[in-house]
Protein backbone atom coordinates (compact mmCIF):
# COMPACT_ATOMS: atom_id res chain seq x y z
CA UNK A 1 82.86 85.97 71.79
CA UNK A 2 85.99 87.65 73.17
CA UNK A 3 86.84 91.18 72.09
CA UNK A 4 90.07 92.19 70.34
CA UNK A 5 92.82 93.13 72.30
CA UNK A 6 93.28 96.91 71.74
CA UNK A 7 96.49 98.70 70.09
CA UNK A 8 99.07 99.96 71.89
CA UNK A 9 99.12 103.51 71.20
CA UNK A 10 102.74 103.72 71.48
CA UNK A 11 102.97 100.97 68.87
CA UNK A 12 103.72 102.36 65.13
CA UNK A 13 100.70 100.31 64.33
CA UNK A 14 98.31 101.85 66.75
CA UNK A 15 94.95 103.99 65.34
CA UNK A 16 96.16 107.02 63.93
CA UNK A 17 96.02 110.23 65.91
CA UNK A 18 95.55 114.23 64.83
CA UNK A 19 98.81 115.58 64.18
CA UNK A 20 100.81 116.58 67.72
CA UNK A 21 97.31 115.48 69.15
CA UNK A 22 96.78 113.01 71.89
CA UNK A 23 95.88 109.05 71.63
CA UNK A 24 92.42 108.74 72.12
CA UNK A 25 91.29 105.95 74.49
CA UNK A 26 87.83 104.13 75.25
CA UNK A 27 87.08 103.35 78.40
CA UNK A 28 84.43 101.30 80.40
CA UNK A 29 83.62 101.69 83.92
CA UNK A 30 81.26 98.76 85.08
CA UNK A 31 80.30 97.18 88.28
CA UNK A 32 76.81 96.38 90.27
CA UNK A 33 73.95 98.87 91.22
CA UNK A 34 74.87 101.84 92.81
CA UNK A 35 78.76 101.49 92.84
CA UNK A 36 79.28 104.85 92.10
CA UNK A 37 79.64 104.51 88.34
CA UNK A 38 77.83 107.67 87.17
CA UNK A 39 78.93 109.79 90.13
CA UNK A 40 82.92 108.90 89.17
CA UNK A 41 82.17 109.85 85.78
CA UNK A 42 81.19 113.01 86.41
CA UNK A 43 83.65 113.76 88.87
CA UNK A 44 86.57 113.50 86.44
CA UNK A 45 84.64 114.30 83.11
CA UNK A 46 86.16 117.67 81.82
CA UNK A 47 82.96 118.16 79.57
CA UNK A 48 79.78 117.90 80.53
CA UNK A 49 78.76 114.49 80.92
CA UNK A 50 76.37 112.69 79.40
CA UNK A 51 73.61 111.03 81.91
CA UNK A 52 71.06 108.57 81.22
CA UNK A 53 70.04 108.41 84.46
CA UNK A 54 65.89 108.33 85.71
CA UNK A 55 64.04 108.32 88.85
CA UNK A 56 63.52 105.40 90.55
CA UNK A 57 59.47 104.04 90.70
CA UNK A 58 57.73 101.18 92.28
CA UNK A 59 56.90 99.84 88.72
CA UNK A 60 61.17 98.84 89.19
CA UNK A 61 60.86 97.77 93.36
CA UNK A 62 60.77 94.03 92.02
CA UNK A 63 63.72 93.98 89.90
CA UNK A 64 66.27 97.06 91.44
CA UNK A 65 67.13 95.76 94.76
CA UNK A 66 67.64 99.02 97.19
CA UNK A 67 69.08 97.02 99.97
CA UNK A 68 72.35 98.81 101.52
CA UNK A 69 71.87 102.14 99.25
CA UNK A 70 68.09 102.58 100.34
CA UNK A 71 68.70 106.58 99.68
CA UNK A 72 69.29 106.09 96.22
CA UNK A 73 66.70 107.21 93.79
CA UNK A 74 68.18 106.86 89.98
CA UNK A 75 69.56 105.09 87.87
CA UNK A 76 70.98 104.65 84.74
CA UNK A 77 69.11 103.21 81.89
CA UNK A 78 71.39 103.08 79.29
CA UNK A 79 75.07 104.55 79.88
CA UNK A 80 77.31 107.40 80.77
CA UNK A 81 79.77 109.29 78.77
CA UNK A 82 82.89 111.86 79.80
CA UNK A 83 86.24 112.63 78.37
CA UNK A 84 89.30 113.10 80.39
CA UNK A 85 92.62 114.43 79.14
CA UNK A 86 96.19 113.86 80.48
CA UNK A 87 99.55 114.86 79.69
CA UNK A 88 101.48 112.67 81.22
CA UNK A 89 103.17 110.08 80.82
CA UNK A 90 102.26 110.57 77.91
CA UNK A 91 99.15 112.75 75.89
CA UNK A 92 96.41 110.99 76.18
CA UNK A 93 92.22 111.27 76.22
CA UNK A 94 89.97 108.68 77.47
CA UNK A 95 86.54 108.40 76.29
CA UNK A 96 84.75 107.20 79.98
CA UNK A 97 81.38 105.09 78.98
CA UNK A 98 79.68 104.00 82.05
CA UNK A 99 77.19 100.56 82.22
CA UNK A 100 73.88 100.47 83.79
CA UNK A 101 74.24 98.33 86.65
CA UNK A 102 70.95 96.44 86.99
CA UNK A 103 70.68 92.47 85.39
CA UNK A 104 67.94 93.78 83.35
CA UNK A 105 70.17 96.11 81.40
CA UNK A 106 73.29 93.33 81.17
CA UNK A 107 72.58 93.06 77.31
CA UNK A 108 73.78 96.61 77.17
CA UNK A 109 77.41 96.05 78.39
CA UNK A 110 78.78 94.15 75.41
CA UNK A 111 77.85 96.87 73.14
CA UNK A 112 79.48 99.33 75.27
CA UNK A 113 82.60 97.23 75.92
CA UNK A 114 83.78 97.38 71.94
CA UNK A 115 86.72 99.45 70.90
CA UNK A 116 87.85 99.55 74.89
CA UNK A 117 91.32 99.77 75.92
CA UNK A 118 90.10 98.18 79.33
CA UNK A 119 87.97 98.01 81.89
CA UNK A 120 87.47 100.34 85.58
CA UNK A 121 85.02 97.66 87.89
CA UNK A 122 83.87 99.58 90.64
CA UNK A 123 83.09 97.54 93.93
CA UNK A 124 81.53 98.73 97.29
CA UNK A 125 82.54 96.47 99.81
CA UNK A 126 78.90 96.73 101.50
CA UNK A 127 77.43 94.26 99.16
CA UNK A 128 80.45 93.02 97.06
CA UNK A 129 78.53 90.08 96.00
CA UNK A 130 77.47 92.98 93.40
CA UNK A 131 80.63 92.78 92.07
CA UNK A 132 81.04 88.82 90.97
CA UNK A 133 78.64 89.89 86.63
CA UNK A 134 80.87 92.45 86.36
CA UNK A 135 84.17 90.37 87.15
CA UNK A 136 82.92 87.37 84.90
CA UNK A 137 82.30 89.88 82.25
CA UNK A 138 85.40 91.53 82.45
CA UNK A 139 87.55 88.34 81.90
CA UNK A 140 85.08 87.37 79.39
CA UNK A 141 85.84 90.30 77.35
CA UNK A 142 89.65 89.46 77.88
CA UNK A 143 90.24 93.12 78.03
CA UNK A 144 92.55 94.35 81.12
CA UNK A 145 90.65 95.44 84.13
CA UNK A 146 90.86 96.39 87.38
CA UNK A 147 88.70 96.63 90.74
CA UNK A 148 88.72 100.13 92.40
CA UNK A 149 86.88 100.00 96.03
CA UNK A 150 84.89 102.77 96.35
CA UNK A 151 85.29 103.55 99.76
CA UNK A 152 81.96 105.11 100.57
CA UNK A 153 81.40 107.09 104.25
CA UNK A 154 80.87 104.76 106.99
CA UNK A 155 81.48 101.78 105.11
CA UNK A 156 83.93 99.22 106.61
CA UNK A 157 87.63 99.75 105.37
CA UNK A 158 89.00 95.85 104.48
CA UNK A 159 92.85 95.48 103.31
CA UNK A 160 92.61 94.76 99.92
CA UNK A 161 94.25 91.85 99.88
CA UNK A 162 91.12 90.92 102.01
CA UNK A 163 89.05 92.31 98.89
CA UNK A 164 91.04 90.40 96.34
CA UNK A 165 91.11 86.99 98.25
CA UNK A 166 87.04 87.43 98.73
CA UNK A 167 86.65 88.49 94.58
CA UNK A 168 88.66 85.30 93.96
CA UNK A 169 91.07 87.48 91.39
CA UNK A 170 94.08 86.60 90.07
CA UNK A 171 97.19 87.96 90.66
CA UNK A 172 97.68 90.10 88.14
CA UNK A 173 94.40 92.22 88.26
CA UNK A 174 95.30 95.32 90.36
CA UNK A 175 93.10 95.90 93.23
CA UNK A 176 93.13 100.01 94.47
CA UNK A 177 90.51 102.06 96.52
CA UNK A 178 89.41 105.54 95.32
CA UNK A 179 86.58 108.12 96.16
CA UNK A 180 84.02 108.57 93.79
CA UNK A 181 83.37 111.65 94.44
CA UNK A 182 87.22 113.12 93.97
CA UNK A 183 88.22 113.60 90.59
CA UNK A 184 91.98 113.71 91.08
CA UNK A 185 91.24 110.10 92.87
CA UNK A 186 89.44 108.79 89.84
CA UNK A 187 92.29 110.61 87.49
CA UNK A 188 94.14 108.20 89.47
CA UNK A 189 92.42 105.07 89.01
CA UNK A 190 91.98 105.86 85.55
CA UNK A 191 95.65 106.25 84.58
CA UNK A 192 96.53 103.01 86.99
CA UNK A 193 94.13 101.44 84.58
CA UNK A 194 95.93 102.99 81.29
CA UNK A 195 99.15 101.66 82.55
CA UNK A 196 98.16 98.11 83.40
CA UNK A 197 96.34 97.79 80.28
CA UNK A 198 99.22 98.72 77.88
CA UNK A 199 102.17 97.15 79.92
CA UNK A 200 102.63 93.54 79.08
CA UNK A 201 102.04 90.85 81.39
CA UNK A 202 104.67 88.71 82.79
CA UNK A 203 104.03 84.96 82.52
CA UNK A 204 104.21 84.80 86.37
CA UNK A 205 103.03 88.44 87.05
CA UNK A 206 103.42 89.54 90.93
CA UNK A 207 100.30 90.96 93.20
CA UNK A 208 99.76 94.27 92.52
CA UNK A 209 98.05 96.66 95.10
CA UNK A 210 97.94 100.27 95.77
């Protein structure tokens, strides 16, 4: 079942805030196994963040497939929380929750996906094909989304509209890059996010890239 479109927090009807505080904003960032999900989380998280993450056995060799990031060794189990303020364009502070990204924790993402303003799917163009559960879910949800490419070292750089054509998206979902590991990159991403979610759609809306 779809999820309720968010308030705007600009609207007069929108949640109600603390007085001269900012709008507070949920946030999910999603995408496949070992995207980068927890690492851009904690990059742009101004508290500590909240990690589910454990080491990586043999018991999990059958179901968590380490082809293309054979150095990583956790994962997350059950999600990842940070909180990011901005000031502009207007006060806001995003509540970041971050999906496991194995099939076996898929149940998890609905739950985690309530109350969000939209959706951040990560994608690593080394095995995009990671991407596709994360995509259907989004538009499931109905909730605005958008892929950022995580452009990790050494990894092939494709032009997005490359990226968009081989995601089969829609015109209308923005397609941007960012680095994981930067947190002004991720700020960006983030308020690119904020902005496409709250600004309506035209009926015919144009590509948008960045």
């Amino acid at each position: 079942m779809p999820h309720p479109k968010p308030a705007d927090p600009r609207d007069p009807a929108a949640p109600p805030r603390a007085a001269g505080g900012p709008a507070v904003l949920k946030i999910l960032v999603t995408g496949g196994f070992g995207v980068g999900k927890t690492t851009a989380i904690g990059a742009v998280s101004e508290i500590e963040p909240v990690s589910t993450e454990e080491y990586l056995t043999q018991d999990s060799a059958w179901c968590d497939s380490l082809d293309g990031i054979e150095a990583k060794t956790t994962t997350t189990v059950a999600f990842d929380f940070g909180r990011i303020t901005f000031e502009v364009p207007l006060p806001i502070e995003l509540m970041l929750f971050g999906t496991p990204g194995q099939d076996r924790f898929r149940d998890l993402w609905d739950d985690l996906a309530r109350g969000a303003v939209g959706i951040v799917v990560l994608a690593d163009t080394r095995r995009l094909d990671s991407s596709f559960p994360a995509i259907t879910f989004s538009e499931r949800t109905q909730l605005p989304f958008l892929i950022a490419v995580n452009e990790f070292d050494h990894a092939h750089r494709y032009p997005l509209t490359d990226i968009r054509q081989a995601l089969a998206l829609p015109p209308h979902v923005p397609v941007v890059t960012c680095d994981a590991r930067d947190a002004a990159s991720i700020g960006t991403v983030l308020i690119r996010l904020v902005d496409h979610a709250l600004t309506p759609q035209p009926a015919h809306p144009t590509t948008l890239e960045a």
